[in-house]
Protein backbone atom coordinates (compact mmCIF):
# COMPACT_ATOMS: atom_id res chain seq x y z
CA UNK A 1 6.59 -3.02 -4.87
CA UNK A 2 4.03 -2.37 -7.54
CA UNK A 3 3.62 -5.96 -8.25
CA UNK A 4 3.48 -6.52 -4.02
CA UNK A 5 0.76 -4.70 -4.33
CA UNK A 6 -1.45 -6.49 -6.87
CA UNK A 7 -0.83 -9.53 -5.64
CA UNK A 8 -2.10 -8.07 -1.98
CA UNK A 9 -5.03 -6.66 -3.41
CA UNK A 10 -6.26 -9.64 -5.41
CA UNK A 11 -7.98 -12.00 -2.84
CA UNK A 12 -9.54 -8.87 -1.17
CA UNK A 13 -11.22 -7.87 -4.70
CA UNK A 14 -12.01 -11.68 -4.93
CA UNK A 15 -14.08 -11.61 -1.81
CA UNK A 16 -15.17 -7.97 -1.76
CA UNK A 17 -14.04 -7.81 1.56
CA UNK A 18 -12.07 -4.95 3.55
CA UNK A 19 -10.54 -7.30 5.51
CA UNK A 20 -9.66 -11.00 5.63
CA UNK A 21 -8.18 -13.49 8.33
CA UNK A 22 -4.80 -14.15 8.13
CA UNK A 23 -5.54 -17.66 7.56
CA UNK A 24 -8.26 -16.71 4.92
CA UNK A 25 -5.39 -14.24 2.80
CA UNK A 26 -3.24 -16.95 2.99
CA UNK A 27 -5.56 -19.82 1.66
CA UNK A 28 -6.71 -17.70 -0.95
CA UNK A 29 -2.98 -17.20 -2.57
CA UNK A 30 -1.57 -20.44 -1.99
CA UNK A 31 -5.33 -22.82 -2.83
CA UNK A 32 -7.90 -20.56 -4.99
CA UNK A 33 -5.46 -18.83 -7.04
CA UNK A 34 -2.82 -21.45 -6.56
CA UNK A 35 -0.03 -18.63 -7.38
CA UNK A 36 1.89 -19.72 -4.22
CA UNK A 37 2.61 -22.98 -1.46
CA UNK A 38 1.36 -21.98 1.56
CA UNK A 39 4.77 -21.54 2.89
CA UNK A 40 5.33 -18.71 0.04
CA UNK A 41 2.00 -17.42 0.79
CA UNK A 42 2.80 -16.57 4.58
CA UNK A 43 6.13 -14.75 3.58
CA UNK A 44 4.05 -12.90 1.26
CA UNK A 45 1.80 -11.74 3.91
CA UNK A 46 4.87 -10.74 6.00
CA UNK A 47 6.68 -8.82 3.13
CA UNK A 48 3.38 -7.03 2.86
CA UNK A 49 3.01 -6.02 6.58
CA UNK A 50 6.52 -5.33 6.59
CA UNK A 51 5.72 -2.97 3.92
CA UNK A 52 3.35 -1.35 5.63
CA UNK A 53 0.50 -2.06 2.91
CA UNK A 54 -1.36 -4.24 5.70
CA UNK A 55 -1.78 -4.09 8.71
CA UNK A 56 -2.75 -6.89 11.52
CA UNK A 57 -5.38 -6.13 14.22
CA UNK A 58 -6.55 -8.95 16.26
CA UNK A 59 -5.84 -11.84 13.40
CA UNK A 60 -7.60 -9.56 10.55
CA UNK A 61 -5.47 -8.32 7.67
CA UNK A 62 -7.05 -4.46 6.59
CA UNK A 63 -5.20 -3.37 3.49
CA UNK A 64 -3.08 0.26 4.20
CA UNK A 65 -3.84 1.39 0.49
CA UNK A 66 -7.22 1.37 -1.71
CA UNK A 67 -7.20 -2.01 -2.71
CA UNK A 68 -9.98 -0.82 -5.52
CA UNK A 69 -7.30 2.10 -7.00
CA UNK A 70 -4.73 -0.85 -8.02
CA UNK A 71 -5.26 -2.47 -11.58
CA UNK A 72 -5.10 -5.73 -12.07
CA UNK A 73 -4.90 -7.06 -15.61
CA UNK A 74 -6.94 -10.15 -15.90
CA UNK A 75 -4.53 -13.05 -16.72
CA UNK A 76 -2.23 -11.58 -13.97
CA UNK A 77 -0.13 -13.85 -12.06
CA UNK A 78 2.72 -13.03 -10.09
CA UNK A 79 6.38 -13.66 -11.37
CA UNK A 80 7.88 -16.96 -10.48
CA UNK A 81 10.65 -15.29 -8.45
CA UNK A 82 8.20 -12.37 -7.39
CA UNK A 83 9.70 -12.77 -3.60
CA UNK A 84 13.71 -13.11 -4.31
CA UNK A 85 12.86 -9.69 -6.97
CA UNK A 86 11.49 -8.04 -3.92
CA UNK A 87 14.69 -8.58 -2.04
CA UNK A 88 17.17 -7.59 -4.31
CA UNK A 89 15.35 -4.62 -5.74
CA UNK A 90 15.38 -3.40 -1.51
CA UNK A 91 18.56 -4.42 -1.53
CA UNK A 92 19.73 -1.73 -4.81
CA UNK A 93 17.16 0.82 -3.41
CA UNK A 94 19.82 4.26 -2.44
CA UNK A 95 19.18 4.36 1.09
CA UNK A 96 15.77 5.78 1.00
CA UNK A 97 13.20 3.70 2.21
CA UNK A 98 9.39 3.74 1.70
CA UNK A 99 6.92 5.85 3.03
CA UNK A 100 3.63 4.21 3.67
CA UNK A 101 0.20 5.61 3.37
CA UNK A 102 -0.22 5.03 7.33
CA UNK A 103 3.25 7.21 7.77
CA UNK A 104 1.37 10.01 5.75
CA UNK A 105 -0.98 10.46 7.49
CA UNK A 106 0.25 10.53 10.83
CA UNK A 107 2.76 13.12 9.44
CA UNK A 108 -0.29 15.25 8.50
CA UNK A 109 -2.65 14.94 11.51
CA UNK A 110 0.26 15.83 13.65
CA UNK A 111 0.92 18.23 11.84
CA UNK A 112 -2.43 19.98 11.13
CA UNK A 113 -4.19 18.65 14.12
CA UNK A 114 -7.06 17.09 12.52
CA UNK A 115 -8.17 13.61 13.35
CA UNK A 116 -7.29 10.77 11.60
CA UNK A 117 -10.71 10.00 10.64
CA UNK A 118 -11.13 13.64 9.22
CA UNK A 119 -8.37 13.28 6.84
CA UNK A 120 -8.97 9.98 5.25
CA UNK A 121 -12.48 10.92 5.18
CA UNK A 122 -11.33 14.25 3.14
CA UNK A 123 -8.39 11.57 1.11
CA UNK A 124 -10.93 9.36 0.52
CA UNK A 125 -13.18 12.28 -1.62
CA UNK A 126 -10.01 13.93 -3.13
CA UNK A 127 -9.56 10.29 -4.14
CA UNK A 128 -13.00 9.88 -5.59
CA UNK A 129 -12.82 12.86 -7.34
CA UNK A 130 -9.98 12.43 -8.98
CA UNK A 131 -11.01 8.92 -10.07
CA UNK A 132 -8.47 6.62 -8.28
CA UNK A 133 -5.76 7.89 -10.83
CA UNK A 134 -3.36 9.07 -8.24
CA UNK A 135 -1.68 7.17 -5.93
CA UNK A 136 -3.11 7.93 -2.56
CA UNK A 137 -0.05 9.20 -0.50
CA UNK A 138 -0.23 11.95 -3.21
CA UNK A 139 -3.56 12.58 -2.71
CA UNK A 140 -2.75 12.95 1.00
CA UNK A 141 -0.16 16.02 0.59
CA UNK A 142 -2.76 17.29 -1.72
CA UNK A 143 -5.52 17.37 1.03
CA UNK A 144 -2.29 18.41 3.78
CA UNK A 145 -1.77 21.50 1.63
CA UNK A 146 -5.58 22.28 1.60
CA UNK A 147 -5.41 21.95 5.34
CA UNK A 148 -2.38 24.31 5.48
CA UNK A 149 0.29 22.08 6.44
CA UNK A 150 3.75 22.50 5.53
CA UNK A 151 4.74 19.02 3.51
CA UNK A 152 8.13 19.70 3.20
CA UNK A 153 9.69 17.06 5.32
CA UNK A 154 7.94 14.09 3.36
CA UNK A 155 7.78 15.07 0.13
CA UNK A 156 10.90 13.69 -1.02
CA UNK A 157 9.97 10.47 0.64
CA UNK A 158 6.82 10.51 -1.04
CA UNK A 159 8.15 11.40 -4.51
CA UNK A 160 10.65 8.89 -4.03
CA UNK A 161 7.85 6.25 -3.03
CA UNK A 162 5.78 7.13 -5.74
CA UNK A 163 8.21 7.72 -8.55
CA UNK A 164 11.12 5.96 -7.47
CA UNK A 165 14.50 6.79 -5.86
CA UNK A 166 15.72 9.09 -8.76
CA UNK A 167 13.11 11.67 -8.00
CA UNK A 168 13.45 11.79 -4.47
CA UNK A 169 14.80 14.91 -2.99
């Protein structure tokens, strides 16, 4: 999933853009970094809102994670059977699934009441602060605790999203 997201988060560095056309993602995996056909490059976009690290609104594509928090070395290129390595590493997961950023959240603005817009805006600083090292559905049970929430219904999920499915609880 790692390497799902650095291939996401490449044409959105590229263009310094928070969001991008469908069409526009697309074109820029399969034709300016010519990593993918275009074929490969749509099932990439699905496997990625399927994922839950983008999300579609109206034809846009707005990355679900801080597209600026994932490294990307600079002769990266995706493995030649990145998408069939996807499917059978889902397929061996142990019946856990994963827990998006999005599904934090909601979990924690139900849960505390706050607004949405609140909490990312109090993820987002957690996130500056601690300089982009965490992954950001950590950051988020961070901020929940500060808030006073109780975390432990996702925390396995988290820890097992985070750290794999050996550490979840």
């Amino acid at each position: 999933m790692e390497e799902l997201k650095r291939v996401i988060s490449v044409p959105f560095k590229k263009t310094l853009a928070a969001s991008l056309s469908e069409k526009d993602f697309e074109y820029s995996l399969a034709f300016d970094l010519k990593w993918f056909s275009p074929k490969t490059a749509s099932k990439v976009k699905e496997k990625a809102l399927e994922a839950d690290f983008l999300s579609l609104k109206a034809g846009v594509l707005v990355p679900c994670f801080d597209v600026e928090s994932v490294r990307v070395p600079h002769s990266f290129k995706p493995s030649e059977d990145f998408l069939k390595n996807m499917e059978s590493s889902r397929g061996k997961a142990s019946g856990k699934e994963e827990i998006s950023f999005e599904q934090v959240l909601e979990f924690i603005s139900a849960d505390s009441g706050l607004s949405r817009q609140k909490l990312v805006s109090e993820i987002n600083s957690m996130q500056d602060r601690l300089s982009y090292l965490v992954d950001i559905r950590v950051v988020a049970l961070i901020v929940a605790k500060k808030f006073g929430c109780n975390i432990e219904a996702i925390f396995g999920k988290v820890a097992g999203s985070v750290l794999g499915p050996s550490f979840s609880t």
